[in-house]
N, C-alpha and C. Protein backbone atom coordinates (compact mmCIF):
# COMPACT_ATOMS: atom_id res chain seq x y z
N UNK A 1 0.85 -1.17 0.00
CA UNK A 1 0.00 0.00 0.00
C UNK A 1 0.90 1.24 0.00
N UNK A 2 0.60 1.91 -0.88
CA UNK A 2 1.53 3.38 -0.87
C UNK A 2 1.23 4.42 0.06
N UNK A 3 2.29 4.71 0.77
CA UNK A 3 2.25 6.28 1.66
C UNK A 3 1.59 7.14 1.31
N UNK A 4 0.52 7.73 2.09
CA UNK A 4 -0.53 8.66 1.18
C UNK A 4 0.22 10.08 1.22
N UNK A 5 1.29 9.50 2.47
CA UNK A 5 2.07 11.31 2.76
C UNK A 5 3.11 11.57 1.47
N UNK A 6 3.71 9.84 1.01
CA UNK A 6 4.85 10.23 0.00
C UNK A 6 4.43 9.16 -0.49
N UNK A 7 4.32 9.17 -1.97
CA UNK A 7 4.10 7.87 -2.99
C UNK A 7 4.93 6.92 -3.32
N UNK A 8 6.31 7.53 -3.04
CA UNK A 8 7.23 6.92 -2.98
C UNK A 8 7.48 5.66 -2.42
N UNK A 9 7.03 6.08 -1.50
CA UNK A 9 7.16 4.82 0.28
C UNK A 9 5.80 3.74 -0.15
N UNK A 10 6.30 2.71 0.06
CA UNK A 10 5.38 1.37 -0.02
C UNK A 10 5.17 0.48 1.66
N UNK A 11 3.87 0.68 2.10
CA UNK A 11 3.89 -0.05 3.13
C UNK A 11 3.55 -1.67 3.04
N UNK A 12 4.40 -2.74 3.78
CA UNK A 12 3.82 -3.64 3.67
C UNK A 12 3.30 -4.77 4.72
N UNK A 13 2.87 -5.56 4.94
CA UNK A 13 2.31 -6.28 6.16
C UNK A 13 2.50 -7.56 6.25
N UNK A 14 2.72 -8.29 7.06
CA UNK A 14 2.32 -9.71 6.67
C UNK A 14 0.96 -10.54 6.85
N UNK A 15 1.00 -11.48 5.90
CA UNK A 15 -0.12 -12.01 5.90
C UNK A 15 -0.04 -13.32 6.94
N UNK A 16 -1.21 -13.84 7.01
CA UNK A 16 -1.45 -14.56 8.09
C UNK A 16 -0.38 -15.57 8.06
N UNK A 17 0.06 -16.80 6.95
CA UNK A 17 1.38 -17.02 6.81
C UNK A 17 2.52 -16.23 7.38
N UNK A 18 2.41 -15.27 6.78
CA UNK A 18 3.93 -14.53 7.50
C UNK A 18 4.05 -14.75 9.10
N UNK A 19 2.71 -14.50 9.42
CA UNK A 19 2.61 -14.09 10.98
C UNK A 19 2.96 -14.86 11.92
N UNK A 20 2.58 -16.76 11.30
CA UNK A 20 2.81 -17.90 11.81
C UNK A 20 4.54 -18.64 11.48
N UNK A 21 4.57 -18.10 10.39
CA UNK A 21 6.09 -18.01 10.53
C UNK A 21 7.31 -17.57 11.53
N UNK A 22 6.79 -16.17 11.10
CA UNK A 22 7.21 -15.43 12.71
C UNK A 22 7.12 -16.10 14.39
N UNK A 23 6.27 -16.33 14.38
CA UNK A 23 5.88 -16.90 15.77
C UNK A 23 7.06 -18.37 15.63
N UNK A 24 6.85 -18.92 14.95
CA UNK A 24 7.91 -20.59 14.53
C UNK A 24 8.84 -19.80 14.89
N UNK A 25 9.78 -18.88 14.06
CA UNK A 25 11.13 -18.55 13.87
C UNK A 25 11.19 -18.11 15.41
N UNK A 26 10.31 -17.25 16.08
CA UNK A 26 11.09 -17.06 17.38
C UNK A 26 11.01 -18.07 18.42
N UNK A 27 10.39 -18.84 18.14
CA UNK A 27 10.50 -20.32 18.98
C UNK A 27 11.55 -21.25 18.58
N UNK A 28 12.22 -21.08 17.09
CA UNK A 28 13.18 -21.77 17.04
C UNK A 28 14.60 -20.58 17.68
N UNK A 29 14.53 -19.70 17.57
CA UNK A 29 15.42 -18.92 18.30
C UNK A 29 16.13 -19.15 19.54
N UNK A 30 14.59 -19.49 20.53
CA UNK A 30 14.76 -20.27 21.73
C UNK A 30 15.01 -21.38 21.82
N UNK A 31 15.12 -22.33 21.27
CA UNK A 31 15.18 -23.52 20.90
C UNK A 31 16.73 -23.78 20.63
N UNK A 32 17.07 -22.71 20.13
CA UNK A 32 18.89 -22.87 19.39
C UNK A 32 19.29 -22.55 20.62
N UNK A 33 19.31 -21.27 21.08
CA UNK A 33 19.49 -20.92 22.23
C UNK A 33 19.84 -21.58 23.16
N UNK A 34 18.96 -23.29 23.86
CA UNK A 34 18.85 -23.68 24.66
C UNK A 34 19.59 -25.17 24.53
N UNK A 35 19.98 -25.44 23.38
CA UNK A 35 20.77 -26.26 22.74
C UNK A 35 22.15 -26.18 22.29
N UNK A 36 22.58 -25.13 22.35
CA UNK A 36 23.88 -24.30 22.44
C UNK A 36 24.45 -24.04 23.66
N UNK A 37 23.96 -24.57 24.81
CA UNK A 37 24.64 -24.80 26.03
C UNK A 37 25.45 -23.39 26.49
N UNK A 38 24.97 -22.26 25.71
CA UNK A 38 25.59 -21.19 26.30
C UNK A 38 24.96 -20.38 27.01
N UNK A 39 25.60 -19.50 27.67
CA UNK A 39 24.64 -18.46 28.31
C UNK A 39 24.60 -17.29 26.94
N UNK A 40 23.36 -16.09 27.10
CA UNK A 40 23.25 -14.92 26.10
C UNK A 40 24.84 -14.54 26.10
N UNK A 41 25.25 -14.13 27.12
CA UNK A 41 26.50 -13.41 27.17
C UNK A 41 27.52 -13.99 26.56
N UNK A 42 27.75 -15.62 26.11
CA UNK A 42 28.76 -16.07 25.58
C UNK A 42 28.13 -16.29 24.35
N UNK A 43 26.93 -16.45 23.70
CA UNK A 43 26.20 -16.13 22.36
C UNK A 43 26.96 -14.84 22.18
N UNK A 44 26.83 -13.93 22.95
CA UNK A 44 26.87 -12.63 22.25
C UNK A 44 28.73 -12.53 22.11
N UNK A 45 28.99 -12.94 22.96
CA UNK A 45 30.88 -12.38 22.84
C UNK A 45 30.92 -13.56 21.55
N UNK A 46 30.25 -14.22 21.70
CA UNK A 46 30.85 -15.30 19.85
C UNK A 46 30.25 -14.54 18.63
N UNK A 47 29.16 -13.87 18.65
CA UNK A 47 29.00 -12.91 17.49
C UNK A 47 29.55 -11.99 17.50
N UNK A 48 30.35 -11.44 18.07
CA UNK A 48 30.84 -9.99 17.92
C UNK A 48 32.05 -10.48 17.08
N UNK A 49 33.12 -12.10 18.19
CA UNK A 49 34.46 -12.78 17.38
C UNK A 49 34.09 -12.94 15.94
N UNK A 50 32.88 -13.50 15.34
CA UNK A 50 32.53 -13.81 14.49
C UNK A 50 32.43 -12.57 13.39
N UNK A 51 31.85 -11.82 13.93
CA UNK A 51 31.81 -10.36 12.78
C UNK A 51 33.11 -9.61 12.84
N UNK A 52 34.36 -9.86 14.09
CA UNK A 52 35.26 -9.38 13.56
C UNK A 52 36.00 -10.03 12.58
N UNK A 53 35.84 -11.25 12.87
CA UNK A 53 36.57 -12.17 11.99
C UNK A 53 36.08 -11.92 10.43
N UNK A 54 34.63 -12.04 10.18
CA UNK A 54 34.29 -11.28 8.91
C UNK A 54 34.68 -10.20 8.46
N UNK A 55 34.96 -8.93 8.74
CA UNK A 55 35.22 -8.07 9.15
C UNK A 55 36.73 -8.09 8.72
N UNK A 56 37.35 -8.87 9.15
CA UNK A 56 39.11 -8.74 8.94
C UNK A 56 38.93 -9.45 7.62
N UNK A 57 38.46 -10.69 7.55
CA UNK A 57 38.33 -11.52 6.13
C UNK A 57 38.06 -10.57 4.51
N UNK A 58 37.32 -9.71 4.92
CA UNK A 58 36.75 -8.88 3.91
C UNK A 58 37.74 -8.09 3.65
N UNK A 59 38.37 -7.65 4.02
CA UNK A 59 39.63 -6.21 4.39
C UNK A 59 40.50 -6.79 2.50
């Protein structure tokens, strides 16, 4: 649906599919999460190693 303020801009939504998708994907989120034997805090210090490492790779 187009922005009535700017025509430019396209809004879009999801449909009921999308929505149930969504709901799956953040249950598999938790799911990885809890199977990865880590705590958030060592998830998170391994994505940061991980994007530097990308990060240097790309250079």
């Amino acid at each position: 649906q187009r922005n009535q303020a700017d025509e430019r801009q396209v809004q879009v939504g999801l449909t009921s599919a999308g929505r149930t998708l969504l709901v799956q994907c953040n249950c598999l989120n938790e799911t990885l999460i809890e199977r990865s034997g880590m705590t958030l805090a060592e998830l998170d210090a391994l994505n940061r190693q991980v994007q530097a490492l990308r990060d240097a790779l790309s250079r």
